[in-house]
PDB file of N, CA and C in Angstrom:
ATOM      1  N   UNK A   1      13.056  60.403 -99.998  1.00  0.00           N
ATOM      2  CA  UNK A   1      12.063  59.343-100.006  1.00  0.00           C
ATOM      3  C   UNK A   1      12.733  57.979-100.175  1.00  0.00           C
ATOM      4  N   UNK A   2      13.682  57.914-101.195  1.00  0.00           N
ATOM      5  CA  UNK A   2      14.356  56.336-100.954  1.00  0.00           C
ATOM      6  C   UNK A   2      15.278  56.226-100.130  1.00  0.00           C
ATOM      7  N   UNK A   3      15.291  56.836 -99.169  1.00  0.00           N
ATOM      8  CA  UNK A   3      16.320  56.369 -97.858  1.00  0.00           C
ATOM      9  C   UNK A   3      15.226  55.827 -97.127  1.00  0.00           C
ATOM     10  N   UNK A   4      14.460  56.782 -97.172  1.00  0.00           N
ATOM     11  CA  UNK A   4      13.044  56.412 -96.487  1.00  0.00           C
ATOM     12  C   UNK A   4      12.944  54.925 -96.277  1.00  0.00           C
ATOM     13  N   UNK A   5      12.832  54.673 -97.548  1.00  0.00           N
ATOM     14  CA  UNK A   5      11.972  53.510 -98.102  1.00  0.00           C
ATOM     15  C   UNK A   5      12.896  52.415 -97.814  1.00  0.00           C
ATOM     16  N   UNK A   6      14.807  52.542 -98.097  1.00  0.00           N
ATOM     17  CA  UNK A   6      15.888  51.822 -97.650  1.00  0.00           C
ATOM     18  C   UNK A   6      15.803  51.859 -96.134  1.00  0.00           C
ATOM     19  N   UNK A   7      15.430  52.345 -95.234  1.00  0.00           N
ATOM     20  CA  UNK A   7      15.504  52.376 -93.588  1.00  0.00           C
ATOM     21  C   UNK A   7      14.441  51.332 -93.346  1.00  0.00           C
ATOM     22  N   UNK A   8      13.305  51.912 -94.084  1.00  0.00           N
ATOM     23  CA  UNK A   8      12.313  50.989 -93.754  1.00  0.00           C
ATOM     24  C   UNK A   8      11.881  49.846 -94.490  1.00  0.00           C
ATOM     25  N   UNK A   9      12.875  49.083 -95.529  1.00  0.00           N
ATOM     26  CA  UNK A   9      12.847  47.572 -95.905  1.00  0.00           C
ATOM     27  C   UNK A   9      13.858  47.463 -94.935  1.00  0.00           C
ATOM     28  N   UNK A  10      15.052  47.781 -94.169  1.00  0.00           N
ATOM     29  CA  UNK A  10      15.939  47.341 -93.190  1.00  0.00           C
ATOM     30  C   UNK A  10      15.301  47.131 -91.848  1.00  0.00           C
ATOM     31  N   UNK A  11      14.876  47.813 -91.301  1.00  0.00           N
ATOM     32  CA  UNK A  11      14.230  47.753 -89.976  1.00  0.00           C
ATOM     33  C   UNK A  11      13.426  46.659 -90.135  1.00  0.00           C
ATOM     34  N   UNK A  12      12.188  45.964 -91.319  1.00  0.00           N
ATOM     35  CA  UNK A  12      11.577  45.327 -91.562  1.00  0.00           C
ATOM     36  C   UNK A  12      12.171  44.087 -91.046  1.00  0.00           C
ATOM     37  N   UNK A  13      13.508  44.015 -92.051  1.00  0.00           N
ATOM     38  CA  UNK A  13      13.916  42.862 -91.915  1.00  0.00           C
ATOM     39  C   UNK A  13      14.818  42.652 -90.495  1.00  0.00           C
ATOM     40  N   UNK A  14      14.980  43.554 -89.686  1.00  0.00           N
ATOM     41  CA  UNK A  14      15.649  43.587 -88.467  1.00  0.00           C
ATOM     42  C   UNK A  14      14.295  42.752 -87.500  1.00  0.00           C
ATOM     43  N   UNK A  15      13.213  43.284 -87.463  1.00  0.00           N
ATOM     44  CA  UNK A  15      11.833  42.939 -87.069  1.00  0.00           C
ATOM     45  C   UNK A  15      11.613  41.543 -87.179  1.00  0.00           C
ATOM     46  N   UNK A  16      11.565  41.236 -88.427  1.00  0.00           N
ATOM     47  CA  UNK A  16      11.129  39.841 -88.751  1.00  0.00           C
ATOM     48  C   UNK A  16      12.553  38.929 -88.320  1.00  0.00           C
ATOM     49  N   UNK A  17      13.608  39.429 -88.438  1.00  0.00           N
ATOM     50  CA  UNK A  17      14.726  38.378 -87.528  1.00  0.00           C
ATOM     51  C   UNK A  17      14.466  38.134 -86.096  1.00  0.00           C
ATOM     52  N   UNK A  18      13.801  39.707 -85.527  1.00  0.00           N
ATOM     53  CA  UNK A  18      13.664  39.194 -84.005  1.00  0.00           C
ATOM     54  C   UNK A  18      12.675  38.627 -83.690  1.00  0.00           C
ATOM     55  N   UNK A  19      11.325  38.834 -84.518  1.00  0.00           N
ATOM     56  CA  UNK A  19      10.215  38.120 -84.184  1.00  0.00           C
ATOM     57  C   UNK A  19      10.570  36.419 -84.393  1.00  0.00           C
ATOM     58  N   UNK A  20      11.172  35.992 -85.373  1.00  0.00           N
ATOM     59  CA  UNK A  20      11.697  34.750 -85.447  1.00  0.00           C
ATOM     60  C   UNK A  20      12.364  34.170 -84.256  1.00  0.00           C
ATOM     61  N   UNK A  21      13.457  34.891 -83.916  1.00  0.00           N
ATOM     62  CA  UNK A  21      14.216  34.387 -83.117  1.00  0.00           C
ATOM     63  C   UNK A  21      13.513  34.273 -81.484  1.00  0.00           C
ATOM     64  N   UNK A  22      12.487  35.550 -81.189  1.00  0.00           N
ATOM     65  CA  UNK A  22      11.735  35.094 -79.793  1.00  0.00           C
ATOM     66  C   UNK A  22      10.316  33.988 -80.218  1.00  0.00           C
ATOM     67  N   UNK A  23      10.077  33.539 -81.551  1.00  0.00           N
ATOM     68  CA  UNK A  23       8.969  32.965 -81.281  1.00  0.00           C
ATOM     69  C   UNK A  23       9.971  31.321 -80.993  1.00  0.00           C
ATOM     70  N   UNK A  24      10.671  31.138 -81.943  1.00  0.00           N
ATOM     71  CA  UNK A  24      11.762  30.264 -81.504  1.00  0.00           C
ATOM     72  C   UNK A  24      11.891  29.722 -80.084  1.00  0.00           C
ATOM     73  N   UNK A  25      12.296  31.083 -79.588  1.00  0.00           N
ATOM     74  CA  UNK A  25      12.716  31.031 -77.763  1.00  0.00           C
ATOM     75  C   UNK A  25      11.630  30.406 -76.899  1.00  0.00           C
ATOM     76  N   UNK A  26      10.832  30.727 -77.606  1.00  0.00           N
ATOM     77  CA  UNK A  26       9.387  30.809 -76.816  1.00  0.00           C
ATOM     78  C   UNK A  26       8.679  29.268 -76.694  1.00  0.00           C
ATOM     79  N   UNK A  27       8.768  28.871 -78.431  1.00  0.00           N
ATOM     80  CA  UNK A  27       8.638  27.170 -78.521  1.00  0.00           C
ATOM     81  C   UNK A  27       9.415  26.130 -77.565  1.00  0.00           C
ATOM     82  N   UNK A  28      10.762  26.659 -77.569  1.00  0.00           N
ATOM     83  CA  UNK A  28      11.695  25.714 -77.250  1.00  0.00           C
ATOM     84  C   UNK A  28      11.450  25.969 -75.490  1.00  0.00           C
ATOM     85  N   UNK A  29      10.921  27.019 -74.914  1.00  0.00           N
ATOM     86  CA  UNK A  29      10.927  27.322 -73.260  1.00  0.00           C
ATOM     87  C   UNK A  29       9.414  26.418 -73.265  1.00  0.00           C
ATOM     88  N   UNK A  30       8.549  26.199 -73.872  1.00  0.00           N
ATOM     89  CA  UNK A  30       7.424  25.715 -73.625  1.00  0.00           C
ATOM     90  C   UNK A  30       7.766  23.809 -74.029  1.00  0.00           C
ATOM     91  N   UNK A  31       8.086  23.934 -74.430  1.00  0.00           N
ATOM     92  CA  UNK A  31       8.677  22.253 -74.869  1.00  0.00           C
ATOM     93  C   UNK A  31       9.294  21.376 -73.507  1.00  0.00           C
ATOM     94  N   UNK A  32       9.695  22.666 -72.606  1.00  0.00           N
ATOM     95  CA  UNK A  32      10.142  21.800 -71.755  1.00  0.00           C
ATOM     96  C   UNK A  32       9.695  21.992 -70.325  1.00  0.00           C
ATOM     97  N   UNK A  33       8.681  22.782 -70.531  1.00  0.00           N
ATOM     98  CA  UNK A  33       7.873  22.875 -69.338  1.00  0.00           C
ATOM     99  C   UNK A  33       6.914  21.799 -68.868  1.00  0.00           C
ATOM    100  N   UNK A  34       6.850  21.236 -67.489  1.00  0.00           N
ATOM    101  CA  UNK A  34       5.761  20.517 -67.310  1.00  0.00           C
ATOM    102  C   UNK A  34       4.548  20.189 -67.926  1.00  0.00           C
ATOM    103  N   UNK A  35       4.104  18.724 -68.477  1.00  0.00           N
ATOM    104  CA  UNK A  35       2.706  18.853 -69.037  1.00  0.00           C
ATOM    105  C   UNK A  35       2.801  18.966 -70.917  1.00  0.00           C
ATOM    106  N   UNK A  36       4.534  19.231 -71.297  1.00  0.00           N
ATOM    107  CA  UNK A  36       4.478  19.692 -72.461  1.00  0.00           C
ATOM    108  C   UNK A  36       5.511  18.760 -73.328  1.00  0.00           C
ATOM    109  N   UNK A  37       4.726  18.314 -74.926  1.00  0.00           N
ATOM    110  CA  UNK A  37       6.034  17.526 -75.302  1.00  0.00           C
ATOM    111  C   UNK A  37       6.246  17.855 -76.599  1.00  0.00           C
ATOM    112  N   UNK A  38       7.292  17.530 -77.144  1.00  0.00           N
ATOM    113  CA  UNK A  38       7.217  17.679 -78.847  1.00  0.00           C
ATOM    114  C   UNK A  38       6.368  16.268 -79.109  1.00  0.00           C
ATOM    115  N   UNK A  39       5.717  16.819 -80.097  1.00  0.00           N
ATOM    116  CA  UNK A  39       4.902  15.635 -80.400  1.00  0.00           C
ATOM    117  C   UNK A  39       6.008  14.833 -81.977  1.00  0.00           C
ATOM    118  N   UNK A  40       5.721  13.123 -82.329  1.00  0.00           N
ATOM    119  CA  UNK A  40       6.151  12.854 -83.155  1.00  0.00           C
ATOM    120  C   UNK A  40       5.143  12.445 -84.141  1.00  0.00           C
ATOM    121  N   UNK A  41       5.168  13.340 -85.198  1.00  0.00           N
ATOM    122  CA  UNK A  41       4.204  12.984 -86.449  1.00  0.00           C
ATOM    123  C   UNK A  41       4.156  11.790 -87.370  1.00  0.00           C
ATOM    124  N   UNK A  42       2.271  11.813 -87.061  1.00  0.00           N
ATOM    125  CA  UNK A  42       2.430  10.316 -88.473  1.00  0.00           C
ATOM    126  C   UNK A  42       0.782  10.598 -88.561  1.00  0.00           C
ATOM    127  N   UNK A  43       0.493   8.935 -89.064  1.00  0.00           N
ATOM    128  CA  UNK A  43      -1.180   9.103 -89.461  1.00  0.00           C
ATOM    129  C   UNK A  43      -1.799   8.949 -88.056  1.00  0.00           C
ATOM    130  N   UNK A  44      -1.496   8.118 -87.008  1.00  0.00           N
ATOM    131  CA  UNK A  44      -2.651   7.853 -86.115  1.00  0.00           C
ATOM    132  C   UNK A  44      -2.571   9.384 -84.896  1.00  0.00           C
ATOM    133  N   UNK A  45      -3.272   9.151 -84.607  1.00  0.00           N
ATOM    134  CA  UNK A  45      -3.613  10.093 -82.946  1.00  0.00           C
ATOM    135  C   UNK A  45      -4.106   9.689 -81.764  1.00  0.00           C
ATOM    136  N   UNK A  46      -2.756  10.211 -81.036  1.00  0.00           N
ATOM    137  CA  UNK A  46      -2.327   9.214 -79.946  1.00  0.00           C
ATOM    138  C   UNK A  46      -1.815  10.348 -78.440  1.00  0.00           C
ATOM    139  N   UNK A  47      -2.914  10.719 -78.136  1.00  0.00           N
ATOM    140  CA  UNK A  47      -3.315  11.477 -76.994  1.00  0.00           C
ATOM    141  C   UNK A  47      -3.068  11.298 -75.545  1.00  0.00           C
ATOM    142  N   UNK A  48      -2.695  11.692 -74.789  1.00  0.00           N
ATOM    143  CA  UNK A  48      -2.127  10.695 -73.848  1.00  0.00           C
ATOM    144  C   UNK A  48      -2.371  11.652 -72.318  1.00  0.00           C
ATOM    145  N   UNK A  49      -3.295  11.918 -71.495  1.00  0.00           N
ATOM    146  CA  UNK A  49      -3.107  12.868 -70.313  1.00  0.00           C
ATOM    147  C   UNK A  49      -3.766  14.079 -70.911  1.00  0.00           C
ATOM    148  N   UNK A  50      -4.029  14.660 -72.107  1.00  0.00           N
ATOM    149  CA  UNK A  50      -4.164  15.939 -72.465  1.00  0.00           C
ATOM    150  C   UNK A  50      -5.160  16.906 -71.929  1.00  0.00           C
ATOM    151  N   UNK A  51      -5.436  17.895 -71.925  1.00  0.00           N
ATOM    152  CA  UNK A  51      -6.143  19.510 -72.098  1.00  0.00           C
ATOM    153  C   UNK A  51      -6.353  20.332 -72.561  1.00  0.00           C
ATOM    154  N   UNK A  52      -7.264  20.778 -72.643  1.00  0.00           N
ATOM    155  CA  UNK A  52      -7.070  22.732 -73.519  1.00  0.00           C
ATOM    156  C   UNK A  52      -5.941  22.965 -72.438  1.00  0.00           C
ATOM    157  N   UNK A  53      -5.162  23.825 -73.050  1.00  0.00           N
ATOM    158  CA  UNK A  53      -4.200  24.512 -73.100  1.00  0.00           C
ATOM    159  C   UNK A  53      -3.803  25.766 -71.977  1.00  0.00           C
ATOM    160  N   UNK A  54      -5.517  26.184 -72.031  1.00  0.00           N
ATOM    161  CA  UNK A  54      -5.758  27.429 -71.464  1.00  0.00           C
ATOM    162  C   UNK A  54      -6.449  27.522 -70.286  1.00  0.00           C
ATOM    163  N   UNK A  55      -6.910  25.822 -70.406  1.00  0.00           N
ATOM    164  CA  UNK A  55      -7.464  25.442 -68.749  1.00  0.00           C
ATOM    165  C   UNK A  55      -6.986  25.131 -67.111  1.00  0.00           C
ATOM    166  N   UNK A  56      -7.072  25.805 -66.587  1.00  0.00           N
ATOM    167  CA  UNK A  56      -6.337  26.071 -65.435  1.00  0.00           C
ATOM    168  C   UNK A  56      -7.165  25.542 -64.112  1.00  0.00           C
ATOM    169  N   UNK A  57      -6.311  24.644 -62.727  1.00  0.00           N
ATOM    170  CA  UNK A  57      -6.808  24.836 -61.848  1.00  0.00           C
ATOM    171  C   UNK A  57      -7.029  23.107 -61.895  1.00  0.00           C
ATOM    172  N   UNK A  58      -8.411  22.668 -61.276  1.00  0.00           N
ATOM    173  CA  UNK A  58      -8.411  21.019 -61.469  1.00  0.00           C
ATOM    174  C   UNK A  58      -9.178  21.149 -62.201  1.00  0.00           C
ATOM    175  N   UNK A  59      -8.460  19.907 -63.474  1.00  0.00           N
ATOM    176  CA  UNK A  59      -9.406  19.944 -64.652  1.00  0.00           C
ATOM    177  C   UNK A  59      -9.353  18.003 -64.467  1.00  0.00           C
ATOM    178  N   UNK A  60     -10.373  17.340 -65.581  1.00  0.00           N
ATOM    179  CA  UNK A  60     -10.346  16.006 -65.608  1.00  0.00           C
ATOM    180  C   UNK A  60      -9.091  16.029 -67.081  1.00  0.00           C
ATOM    181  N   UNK A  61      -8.127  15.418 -66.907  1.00  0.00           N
ATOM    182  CA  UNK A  61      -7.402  15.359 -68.350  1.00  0.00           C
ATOM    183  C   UNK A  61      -7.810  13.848 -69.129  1.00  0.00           C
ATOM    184  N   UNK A  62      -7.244  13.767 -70.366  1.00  0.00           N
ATOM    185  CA  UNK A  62      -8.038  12.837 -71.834  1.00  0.00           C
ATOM    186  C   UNK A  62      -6.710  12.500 -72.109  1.00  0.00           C
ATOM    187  N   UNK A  63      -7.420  11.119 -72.299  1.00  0.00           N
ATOM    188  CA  UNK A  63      -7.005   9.934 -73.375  1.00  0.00           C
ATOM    189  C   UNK A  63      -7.356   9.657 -74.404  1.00  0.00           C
ATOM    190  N   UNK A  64      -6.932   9.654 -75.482  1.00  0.00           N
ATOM    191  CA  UNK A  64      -7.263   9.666 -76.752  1.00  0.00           C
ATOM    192  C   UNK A  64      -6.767   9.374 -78.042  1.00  0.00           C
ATOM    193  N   UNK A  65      -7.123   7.950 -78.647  1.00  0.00           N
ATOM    194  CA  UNK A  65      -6.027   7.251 -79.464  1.00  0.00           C
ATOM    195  C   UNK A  65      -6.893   6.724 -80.951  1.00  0.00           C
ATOM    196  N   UNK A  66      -6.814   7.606 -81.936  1.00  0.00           N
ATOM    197  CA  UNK A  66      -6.980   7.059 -83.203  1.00  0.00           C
ATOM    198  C   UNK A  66      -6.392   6.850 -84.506  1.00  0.00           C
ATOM    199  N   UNK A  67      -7.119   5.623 -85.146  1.00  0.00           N
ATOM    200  CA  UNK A  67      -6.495   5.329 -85.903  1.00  0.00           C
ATOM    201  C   UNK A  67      -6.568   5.986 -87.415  1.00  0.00           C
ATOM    202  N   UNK A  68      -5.497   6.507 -88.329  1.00  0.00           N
ATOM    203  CA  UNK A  68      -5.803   6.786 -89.608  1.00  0.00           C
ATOM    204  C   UNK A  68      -7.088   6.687 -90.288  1.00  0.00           C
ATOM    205  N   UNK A  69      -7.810   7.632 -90.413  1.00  0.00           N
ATOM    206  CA  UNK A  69      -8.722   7.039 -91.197  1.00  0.00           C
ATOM    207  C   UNK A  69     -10.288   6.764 -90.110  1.00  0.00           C
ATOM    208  N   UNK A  70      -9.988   6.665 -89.061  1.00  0.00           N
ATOM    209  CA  UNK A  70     -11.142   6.081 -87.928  1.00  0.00           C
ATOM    210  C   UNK A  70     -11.555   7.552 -87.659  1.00  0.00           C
ATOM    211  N   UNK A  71     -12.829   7.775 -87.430  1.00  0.00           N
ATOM    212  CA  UNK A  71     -14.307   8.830 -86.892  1.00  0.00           C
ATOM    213  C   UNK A  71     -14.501   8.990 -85.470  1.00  0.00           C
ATOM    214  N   UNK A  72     -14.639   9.866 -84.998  1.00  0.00           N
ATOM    215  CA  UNK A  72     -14.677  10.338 -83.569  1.00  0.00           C
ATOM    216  C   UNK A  72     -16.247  10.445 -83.261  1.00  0.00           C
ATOM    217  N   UNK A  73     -17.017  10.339 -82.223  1.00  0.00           N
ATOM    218  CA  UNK A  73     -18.434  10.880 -82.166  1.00  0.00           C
ATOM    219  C   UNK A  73     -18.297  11.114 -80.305  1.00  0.00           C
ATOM    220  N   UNK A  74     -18.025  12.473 -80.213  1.00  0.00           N
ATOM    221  CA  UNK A  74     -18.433  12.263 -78.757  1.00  0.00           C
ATOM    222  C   UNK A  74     -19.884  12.797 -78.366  1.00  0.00           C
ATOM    223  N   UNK A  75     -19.796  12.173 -77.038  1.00  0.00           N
ATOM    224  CA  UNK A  75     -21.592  12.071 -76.589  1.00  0.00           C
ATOM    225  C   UNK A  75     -21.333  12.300 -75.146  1.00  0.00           C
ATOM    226  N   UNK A  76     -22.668  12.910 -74.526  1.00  0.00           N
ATOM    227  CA  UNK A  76     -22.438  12.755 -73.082  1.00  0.00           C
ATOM    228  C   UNK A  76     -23.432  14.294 -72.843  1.00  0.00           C
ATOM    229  N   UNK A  77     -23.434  14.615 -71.708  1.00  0.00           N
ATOM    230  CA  UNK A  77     -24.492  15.080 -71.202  1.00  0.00           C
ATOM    231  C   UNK A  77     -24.257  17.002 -71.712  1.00  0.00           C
ATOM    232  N   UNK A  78     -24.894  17.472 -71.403  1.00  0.00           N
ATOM    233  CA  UNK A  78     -24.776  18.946 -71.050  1.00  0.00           C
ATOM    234  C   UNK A  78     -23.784  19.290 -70.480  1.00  0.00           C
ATOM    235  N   UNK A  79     -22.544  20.179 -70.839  1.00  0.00           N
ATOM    236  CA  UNK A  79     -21.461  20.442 -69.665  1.00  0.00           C
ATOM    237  C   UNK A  79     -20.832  19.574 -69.287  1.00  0.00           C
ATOM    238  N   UNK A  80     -20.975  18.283 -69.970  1.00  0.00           N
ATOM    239  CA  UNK A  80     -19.695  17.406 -69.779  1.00  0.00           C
ATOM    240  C   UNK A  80     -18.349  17.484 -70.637  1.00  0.00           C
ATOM    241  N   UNK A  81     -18.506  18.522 -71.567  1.00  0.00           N
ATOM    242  CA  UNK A  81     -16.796  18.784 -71.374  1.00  0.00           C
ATOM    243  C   UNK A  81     -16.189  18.096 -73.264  1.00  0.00           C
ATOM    244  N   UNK A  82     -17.272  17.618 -73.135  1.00  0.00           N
ATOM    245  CA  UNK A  82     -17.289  17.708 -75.064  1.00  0.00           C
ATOM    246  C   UNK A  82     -16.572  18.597 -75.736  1.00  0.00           C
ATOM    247  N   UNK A  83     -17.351  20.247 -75.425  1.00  0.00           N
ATOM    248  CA  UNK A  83     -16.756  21.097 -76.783  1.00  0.00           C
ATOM    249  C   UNK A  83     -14.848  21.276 -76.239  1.00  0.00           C
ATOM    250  N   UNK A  84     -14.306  21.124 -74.939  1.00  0.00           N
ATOM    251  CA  UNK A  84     -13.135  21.389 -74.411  1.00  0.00           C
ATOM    252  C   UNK A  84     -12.308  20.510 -75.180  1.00  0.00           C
ATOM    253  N   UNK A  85     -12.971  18.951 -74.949  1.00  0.00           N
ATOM    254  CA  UNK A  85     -12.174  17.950 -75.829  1.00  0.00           C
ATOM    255  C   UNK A  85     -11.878  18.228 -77.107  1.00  0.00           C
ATOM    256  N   UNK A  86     -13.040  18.879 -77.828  1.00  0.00           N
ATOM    257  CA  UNK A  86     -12.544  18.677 -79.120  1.00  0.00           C
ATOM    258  C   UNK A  86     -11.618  20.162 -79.075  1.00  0.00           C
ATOM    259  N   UNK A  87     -11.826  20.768 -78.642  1.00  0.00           N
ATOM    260  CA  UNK A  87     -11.140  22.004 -78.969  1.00  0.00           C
ATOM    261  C   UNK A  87      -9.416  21.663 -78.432  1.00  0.00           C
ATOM    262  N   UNK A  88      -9.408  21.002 -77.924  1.00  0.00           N
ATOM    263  CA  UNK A  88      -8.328  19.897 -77.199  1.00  0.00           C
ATOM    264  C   UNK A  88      -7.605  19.497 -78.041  1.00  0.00           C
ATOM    265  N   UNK A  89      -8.365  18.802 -78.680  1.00  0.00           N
ATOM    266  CA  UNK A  89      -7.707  17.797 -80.032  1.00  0.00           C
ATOM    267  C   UNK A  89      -7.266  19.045 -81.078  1.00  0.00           C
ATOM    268  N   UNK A  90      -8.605  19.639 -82.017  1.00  0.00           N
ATOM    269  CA  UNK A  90      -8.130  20.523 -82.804  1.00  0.00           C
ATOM    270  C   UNK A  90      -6.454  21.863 -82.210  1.00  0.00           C
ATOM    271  N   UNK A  91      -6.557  21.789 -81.111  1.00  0.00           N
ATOM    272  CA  UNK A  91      -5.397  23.033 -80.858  1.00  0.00           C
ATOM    273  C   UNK A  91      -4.146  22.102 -80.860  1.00  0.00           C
ATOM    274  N   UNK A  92      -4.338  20.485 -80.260  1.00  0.00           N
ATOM    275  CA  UNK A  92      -3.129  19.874 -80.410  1.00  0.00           C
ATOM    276  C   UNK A  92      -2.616  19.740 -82.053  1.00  0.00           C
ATOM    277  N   UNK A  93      -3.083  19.150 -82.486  1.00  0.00           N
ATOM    278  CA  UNK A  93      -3.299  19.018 -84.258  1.00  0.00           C
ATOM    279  C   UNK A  93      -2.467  20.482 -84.763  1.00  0.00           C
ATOM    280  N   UNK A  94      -3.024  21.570 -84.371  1.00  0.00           N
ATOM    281  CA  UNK A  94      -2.896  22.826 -85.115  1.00  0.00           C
ATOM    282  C   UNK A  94      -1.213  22.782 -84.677  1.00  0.00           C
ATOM    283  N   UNK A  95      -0.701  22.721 -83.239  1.00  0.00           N
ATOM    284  CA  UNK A  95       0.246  22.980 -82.834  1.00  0.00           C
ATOM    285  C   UNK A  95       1.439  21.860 -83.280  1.00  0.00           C
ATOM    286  N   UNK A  96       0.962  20.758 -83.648  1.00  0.00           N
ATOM    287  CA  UNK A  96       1.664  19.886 -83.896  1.00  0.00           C
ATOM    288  C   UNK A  96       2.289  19.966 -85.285  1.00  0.00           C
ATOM    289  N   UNK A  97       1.048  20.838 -86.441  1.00  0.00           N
ATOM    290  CA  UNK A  97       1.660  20.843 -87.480  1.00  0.00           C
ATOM    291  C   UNK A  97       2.480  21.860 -87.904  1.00  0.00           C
ATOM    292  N   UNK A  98       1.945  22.878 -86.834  1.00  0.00           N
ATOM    293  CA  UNK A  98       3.106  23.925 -86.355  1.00  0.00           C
ATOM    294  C   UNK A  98       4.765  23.908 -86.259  1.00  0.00           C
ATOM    295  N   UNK A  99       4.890  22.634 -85.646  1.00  0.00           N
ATOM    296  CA  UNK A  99       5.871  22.685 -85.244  1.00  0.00           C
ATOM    297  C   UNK A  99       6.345  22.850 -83.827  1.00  0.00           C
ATOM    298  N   UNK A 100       5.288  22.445 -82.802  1.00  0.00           N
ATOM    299  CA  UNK A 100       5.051  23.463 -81.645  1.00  0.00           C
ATOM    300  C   UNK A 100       4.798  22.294 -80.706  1.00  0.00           C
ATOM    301  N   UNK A 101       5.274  22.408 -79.636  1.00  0.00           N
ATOM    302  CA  UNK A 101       4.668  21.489 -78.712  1.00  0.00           C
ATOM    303  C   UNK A 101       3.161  21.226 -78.278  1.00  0.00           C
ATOM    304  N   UNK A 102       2.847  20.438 -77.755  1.00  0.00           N
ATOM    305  CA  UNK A 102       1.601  19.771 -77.383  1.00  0.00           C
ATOM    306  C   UNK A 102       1.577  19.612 -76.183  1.00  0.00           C
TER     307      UNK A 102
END
């Protein structure tokens, strides 16, 4: 049973080195793909061309620049593309504090 248990805290940590090392691979191959940048962190938000992520094909892309502290309210019709934006913003944000390109 404790070899057992010694194989399998080793393999663990064999696992978690490789999962590290391809999520790594994976950031740094997307960083430099078209459309994709490291973002540089601070207080304002400063959006520039953007998209969901996951949207494919012809999309309209966003501009989008605020300041510390300043309130967002978007408005606009049915199916104009509201919930994409924000989901836009929130996935950039998430990825940015990630560590992750935008």
């Amino acid at each position: 049973a404790d070899l057992d248990d010694e194989l399998s805290a080793s393999l663990r940590k064999v696992f978690d080195a490789v999962a590290l090392i391809d999520a790594t691979r994976a950031l740094g191959r997307l960083g430099g793909e078209p459309g994709w940048c490291w973002p540089a962190l601070g207080r304002d938000l400063d959006l520039e061309g953007f998209a969901h992520p996951t949207l494919t094909g012809d999309m309209v892309t966003n501009d989008l620049k605020l300041d510390a502290g300043a309130c967002l309210v978007l408005t606009g019709p049915n199916a104009g593309g509201k919930s994409s934006v924000a989901r836009a913003v929130a996935l950039a944000s998430i990825y940015a504090q990630a560590g992750a390109p935008v």
